[in-house]
Protein backbone atom coordinates (compact mmCIF):
# COMPACT_ATOMS: atom_id res chain seq x y z
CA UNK A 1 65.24 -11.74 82.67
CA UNK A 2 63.70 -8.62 84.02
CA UNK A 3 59.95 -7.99 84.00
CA UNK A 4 59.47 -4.71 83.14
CA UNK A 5 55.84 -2.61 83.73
CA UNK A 6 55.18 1.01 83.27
CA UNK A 7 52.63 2.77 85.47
CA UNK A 8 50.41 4.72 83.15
CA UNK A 9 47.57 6.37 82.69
CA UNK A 10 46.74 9.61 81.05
CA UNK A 11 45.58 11.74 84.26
CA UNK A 12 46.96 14.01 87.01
CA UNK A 13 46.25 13.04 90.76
CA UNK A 14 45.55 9.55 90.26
CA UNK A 15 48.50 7.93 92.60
CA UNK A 16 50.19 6.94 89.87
CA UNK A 17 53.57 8.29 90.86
CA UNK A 18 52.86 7.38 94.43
CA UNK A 19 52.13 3.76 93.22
CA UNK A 20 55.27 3.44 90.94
CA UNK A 21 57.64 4.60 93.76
CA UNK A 22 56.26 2.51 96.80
CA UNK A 23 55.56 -0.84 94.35
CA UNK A 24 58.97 -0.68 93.86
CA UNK A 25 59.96 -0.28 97.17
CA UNK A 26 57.79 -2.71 98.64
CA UNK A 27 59.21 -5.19 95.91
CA UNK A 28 62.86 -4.26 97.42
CA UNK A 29 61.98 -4.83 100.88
CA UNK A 30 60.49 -8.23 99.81
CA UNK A 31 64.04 -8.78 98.17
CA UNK A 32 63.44 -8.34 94.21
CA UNK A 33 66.28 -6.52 92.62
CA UNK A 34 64.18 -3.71 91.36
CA UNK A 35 65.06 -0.90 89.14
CA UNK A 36 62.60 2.55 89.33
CA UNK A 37 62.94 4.78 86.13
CA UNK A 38 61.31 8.14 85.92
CA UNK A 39 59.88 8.51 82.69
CA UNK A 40 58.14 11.71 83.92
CA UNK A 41 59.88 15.34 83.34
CA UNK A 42 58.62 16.72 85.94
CA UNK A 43 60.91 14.53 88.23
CA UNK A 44 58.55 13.66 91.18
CA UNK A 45 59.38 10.05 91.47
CA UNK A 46 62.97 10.71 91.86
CA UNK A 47 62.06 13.36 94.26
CA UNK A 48 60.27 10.69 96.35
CA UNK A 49 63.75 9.17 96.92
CA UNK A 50 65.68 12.27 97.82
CA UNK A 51 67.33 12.82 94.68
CA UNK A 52 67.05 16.81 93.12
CA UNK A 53 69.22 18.04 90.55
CA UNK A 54 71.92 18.84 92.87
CA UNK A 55 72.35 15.18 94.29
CA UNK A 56 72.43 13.04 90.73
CA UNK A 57 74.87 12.59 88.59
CA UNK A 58 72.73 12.28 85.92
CA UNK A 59 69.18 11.04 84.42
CA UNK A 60 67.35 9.69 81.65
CA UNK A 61 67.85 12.79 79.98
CA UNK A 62 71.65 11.72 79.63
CA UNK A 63 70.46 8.42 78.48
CA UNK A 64 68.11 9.01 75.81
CA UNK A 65 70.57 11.98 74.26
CA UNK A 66 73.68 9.22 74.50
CA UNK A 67 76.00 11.30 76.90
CA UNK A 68 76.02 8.75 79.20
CA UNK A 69 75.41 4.85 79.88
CA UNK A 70 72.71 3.52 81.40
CA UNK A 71 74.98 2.05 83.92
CA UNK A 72 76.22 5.63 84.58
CA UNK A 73 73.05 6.65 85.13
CA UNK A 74 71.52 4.34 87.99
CA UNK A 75 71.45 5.52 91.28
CA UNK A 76 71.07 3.50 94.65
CA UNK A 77 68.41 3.81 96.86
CA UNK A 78 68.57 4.02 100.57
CA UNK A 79 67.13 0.26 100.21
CA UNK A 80 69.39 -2.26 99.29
CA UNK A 81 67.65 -3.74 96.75
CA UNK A 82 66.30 -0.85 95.12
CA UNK A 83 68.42 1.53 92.53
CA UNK A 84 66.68 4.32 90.84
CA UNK A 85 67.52 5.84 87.51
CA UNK A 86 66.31 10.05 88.25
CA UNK A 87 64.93 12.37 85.91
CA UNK A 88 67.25 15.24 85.42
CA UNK A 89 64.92 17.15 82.93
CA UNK A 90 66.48 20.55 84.64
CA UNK A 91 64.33 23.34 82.08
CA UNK A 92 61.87 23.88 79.05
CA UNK A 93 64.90 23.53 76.97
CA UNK A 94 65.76 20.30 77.70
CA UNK A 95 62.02 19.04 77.54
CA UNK A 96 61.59 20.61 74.58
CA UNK A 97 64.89 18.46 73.20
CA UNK A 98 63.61 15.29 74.75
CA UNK A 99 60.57 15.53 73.32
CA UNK A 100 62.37 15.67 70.14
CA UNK A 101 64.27 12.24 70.74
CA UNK A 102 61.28 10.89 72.00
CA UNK A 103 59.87 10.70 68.92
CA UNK A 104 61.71 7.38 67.97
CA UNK A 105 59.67 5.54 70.06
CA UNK A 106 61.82 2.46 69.81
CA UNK A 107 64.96 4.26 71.29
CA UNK A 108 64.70 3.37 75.12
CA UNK A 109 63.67 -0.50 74.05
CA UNK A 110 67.02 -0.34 71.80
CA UNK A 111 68.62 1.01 74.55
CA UNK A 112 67.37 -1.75 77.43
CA UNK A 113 68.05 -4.29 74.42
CA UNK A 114 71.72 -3.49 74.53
CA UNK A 115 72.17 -3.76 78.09
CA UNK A 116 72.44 -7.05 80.48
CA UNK A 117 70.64 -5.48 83.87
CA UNK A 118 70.50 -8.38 86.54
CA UNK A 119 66.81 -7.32 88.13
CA UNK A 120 63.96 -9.02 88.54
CA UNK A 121 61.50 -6.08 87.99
CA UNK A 122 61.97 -3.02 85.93
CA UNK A 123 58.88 -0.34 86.93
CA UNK A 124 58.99 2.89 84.84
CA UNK A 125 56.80 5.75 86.27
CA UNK A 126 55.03 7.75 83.33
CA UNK A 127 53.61 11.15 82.77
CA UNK A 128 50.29 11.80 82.87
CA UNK A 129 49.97 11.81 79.03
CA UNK A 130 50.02 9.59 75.96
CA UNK A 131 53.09 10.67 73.70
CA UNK A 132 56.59 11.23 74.01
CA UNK A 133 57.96 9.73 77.06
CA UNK A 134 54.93 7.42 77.99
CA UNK A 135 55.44 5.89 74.13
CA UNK A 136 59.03 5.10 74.76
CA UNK A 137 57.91 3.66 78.12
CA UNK A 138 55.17 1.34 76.55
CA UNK A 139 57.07 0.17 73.66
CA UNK A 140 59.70 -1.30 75.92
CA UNK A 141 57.57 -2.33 78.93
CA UNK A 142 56.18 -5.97 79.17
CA UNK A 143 53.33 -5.04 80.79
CA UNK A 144 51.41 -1.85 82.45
CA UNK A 145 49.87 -1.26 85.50
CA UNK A 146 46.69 1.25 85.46
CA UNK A 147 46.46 3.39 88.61
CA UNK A 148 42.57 4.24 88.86
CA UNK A 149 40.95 7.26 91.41
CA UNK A 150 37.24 6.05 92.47
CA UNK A 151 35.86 9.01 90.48
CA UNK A 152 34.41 9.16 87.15
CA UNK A 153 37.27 10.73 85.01
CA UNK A 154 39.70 7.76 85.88
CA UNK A 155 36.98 5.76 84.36
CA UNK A 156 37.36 7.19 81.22
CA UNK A 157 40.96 7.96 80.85
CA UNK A 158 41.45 4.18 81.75
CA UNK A 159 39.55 3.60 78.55
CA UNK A 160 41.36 6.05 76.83
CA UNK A 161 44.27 3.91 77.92
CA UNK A 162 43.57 0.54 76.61
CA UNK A 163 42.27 1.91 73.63
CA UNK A 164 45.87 3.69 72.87
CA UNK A 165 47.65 0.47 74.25
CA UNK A 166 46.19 -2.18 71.46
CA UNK A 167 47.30 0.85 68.95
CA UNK A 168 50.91 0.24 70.23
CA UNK A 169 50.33 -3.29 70.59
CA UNK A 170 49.78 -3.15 66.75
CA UNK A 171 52.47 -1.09 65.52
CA UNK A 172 54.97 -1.36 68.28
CA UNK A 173 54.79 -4.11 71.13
CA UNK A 174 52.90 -6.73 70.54
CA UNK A 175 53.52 -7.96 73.94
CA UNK A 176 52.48 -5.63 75.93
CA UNK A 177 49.45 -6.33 78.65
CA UNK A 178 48.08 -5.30 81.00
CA UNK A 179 49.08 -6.26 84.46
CA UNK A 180 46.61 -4.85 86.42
CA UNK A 181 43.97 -2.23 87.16
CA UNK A 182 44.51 -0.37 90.79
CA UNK A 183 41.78 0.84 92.43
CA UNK A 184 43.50 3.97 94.46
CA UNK A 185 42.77 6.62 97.25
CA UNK A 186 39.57 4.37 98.22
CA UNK A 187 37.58 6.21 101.22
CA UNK A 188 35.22 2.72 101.91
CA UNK A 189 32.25 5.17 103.19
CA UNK A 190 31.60 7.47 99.99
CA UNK A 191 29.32 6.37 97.40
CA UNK A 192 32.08 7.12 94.72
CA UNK A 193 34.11 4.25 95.93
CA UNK A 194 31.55 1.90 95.25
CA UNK A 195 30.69 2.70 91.90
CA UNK A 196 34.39 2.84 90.53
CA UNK A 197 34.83 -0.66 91.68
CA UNK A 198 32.06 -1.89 90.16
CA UNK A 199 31.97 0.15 87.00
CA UNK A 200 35.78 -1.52 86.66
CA UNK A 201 34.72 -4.97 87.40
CA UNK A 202 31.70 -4.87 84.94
CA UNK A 203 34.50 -2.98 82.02
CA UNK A 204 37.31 -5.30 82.47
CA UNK A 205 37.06 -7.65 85.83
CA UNK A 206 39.65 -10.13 84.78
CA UNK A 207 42.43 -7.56 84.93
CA UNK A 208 41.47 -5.51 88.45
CA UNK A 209 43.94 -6.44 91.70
CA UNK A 210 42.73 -7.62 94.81
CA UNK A 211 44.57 -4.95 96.60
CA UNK A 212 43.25 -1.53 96.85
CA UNK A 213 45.16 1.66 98.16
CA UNK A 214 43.72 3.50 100.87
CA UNK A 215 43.41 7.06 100.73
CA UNK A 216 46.30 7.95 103.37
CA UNK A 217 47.53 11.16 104.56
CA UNK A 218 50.81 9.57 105.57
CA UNK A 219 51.68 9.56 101.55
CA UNK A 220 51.57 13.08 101.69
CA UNK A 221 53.77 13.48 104.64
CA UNK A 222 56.34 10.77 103.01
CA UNK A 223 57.05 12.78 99.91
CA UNK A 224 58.36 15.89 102.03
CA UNK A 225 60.92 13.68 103.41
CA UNK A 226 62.12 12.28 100.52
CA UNK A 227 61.34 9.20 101.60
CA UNK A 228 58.54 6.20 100.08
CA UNK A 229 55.86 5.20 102.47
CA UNK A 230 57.61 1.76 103.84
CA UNK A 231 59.92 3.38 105.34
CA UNK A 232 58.41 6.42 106.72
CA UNK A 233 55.79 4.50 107.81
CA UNK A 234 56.04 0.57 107.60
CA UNK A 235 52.63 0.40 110.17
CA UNK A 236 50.13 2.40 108.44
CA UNK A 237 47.58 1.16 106.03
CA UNK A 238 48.76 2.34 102.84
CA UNK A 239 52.68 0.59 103.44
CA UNK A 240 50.57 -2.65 104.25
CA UNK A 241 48.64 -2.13 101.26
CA UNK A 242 51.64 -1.71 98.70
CA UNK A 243 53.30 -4.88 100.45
CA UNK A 244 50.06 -6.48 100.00
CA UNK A 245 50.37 -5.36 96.01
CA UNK A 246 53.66 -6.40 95.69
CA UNK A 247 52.81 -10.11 97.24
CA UNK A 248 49.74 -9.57 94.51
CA UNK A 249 52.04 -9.02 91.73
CA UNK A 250 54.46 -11.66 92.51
CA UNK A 251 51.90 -14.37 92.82
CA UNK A 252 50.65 -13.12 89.62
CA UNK A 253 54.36 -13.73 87.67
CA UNK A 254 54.88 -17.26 88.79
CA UNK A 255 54.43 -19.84 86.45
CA UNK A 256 51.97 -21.92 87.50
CA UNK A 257 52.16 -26.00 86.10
CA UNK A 258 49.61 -28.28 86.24
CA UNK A 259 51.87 -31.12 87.42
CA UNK A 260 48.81 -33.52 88.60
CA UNK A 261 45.11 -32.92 89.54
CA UNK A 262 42.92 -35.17 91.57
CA UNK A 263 41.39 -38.02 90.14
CA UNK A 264 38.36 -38.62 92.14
CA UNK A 265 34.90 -36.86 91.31
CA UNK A 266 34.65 -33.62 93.88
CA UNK A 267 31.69 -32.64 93.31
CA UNK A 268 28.24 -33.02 95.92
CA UNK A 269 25.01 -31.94 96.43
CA UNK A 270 24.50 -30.11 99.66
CA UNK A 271 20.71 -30.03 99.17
CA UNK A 272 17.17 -30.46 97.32
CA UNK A 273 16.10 -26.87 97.73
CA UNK A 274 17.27 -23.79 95.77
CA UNK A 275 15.99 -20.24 96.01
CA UNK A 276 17.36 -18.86 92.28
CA UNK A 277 16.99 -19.92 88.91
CA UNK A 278 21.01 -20.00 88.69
CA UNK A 279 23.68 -18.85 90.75
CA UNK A 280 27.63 -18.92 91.19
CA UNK A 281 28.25 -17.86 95.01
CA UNK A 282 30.99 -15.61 95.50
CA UNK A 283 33.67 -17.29 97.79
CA UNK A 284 36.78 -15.88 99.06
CA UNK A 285 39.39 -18.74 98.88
CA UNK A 286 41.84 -18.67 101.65
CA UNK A 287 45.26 -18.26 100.21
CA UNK A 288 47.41 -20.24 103.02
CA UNK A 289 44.11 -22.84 102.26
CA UNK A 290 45.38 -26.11 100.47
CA UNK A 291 41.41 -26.57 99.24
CA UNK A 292 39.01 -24.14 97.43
CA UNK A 293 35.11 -24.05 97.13
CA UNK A 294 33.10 -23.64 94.50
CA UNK A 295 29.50 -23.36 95.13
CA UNK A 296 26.53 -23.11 92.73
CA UNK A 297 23.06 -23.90 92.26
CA UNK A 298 20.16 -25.06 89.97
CA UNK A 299 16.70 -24.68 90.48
CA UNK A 300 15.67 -26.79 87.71
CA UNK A 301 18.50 -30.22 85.65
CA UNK A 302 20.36 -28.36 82.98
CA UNK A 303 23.93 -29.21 82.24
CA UNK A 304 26.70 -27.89 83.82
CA UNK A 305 30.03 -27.14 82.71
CA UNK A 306 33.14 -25.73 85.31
CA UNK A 307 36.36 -24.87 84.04
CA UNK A 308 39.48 -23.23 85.37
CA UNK A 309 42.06 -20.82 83.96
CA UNK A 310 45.31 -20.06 85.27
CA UNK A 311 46.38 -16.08 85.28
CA UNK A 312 47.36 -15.82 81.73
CA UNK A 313 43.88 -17.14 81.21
CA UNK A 314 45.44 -20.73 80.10
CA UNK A 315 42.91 -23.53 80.47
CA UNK A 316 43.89 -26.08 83.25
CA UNK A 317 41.14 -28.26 83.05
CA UNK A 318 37.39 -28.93 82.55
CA UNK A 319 36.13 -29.80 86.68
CA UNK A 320 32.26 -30.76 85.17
CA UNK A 321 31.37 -31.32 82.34
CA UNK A 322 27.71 -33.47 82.57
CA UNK A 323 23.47 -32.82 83.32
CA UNK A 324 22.59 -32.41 87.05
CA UNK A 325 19.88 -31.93 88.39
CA UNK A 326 18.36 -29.53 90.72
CA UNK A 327 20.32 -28.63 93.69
CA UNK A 328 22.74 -27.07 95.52
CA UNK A 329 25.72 -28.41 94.95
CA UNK A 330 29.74 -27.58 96.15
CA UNK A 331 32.90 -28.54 94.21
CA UNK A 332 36.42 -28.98 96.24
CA UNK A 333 38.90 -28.38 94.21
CA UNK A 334 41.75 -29.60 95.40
CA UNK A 335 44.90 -30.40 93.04
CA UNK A 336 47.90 -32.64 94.38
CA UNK A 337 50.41 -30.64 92.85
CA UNK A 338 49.76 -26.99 91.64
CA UNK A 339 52.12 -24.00 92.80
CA UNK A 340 51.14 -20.85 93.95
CA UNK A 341 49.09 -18.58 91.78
CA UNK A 342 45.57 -16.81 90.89
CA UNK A 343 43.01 -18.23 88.83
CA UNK A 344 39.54 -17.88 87.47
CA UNK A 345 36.65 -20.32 87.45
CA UNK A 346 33.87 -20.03 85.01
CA UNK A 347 30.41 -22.23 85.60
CA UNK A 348 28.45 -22.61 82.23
CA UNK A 349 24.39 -24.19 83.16
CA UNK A 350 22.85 -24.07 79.30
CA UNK A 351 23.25 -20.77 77.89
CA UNK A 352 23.91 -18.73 81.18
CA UNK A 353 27.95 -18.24 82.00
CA UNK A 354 28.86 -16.80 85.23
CA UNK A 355 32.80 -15.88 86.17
CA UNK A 356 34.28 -14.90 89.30
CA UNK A 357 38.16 -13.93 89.87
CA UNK A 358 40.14 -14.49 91.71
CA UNK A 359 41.31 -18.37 93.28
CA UNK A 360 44.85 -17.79 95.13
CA UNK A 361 46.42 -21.13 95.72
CA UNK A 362 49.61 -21.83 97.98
CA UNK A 363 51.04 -25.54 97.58
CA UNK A 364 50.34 -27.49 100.92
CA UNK A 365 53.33 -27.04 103.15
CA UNK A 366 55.41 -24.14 101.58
């Protein structure tokens, strides 16, 4: 069954096109039957592939207006495993239409509901607005992925966002989630860059991907070739970084089954001596590690309780659960049988709870 996400958010010039056209590709090259749909009238996905008005034979707009199939309507891609269903909104006429059919915001869920499309990934590029087309796209999407600009304006149109997504959540979708927040264009030397990342971490942490996307002038030169960054590029930073999301996105969709954890007690005390009252180190877990840290202290006995979630924030297990006393202490966690995935721990010492995301785990050997 095909997991489908819509890249959304209600603002211009936020790589949000750029994102939905080279995820897609990048999911292609790494052999995921993928399926691009440009939700957007103004066509620039599809132009990101080569195709213009005078190269399709036909759109969306055939689709949602039932002149043609949706099979009729799919167009392959230069990369094998990549087809692309084009916008072919071609004046103000035709938007104006389409924005007439778009107000049945079921119709493109009905639509996908009556079709059997053998793809792993559906990813449905949105304009930079919240009705009409973007509705249609959220109704029938599984999930959405947030493109966010370190600047202060994405911050608040990604608000805007969720807030409009729980509305369709309770009229429309119920299902729908969010897949992940992108940090984009990042410039690691401006003070802007810094602050978006953290402002996003302290609004919604749980849901922000490890990947960011470079700002990259190569993007710019891709789209005048018709052509998505991996393969104008495949060496520059912003291809590795959409490969990198991709890899992200896929770990984040497997299942991940607690077949059997370790028995024996993990957990020791490094030393006697603490310098804060309470803290959760941040660790960066290895992914192609077969163990993970966790390290914490306490400066005075309190107890202690460590649990981890898998991605769809299902408990796997409580690690501690019993009064220590002061120390520095490290817990290897290290299950026999877990498959690859990402997961939170959260340490609770009395009343203080401290988080961190994100544990990537690869089973020993694959």
């Amino acid at each position: 069954m095909s997991k489908k996400i819509a890249v959304a958010i209600p603002k211009g010039g936020v790589g949000k096109t750029t994102t939905a056209a080279n995820l897609a590709a990048a999911l292609a090259i790494l052999e995921k039957r993928t399926l691009l749909i440009d939700f957007d009238p103004a066509g620039a996905c599809s132009v990101s592939f080569n195709f213009t008005q005078e190269n399709t034979k036909g759109g969306l707009y055939d689709l949602l207006n039932f002149t043609k199939s949706i099979n009729d309507v799919i167009h392959k891609t230069s990369l094998d495993y990549l087809d692309l269903i084009p916008s072919n909104v071609i004046d103000y006429e035709a938007e104006e239409k389409l924005n007439r059919v778009t107000t049945n915001v079921l119709l493109f869920r009905n639509i996908l509901n009556q079709e059997v499309l053998f793809y792993d990934f559906i990813i449905m590029d949105c304009p930079p607005y919240l009705r009409g087309m973007t509705n249609l796209a959220l109704v029938a999407a599984d999930s959405v992925i947030i493109p966010v600009k370190s600047a202060f304006f994405s911050i608040n149109a990604l608000k805007k966002l969720i807030d409009h997504m729980q509305w369709m959540k309770r009229n429309y979708n119920k299902e729908l989630k969010i897949e992940g927040i992108l940090n984009t264009m990042i410039e690691n030397r401006t003070k802007a860059s810094g602050l978006t990342e953290t402002r996003l971490f302290k609004l919604i942490g749980n849901h922000v991907f490890n990947t960011r996307i470079p700002k990259s002038t190569k993007l710019a030169e891709a789209s005048f070739y018709g052509k998505p960054i991996i393969t104008y590029d495949i060496d520059c930073s912003a291809s590795r970084a959409y490969l990198n999301l991709a890899e992200e996105l896929l770990i984040r969709n497997k299942v991940c089954p607690v077949i059997e954890l370790e028995k024996e007690h993990n957990l020791k005390k490094l030393r006697q001596e603490t310098e804060n009252d309470y803290k959760l180190y941040q660790n960066d877990p290895n992914p192609f590690n077969f163990n993970t840290y966790i390290k914490f202290e306490l400066k005075d006995g309190n107890s202690v309780k460590l649990t981890i979630f898998d991605i769809h924030h299902e408990c796997i297990g409580v690690f501690i659960d019993e009064k220590l006393s002061a120390g520095v202490y490290e817990y290897n966690w290290a299950p026999r049988e877990l498959r690859e995935g990402v997961y939170y721990y959260r340490l609770d010492i009395g009343n203080y709870t401290d988080s961190k995301k994100m544990i990537f785990y690869t089973d020993k050997g694959e």
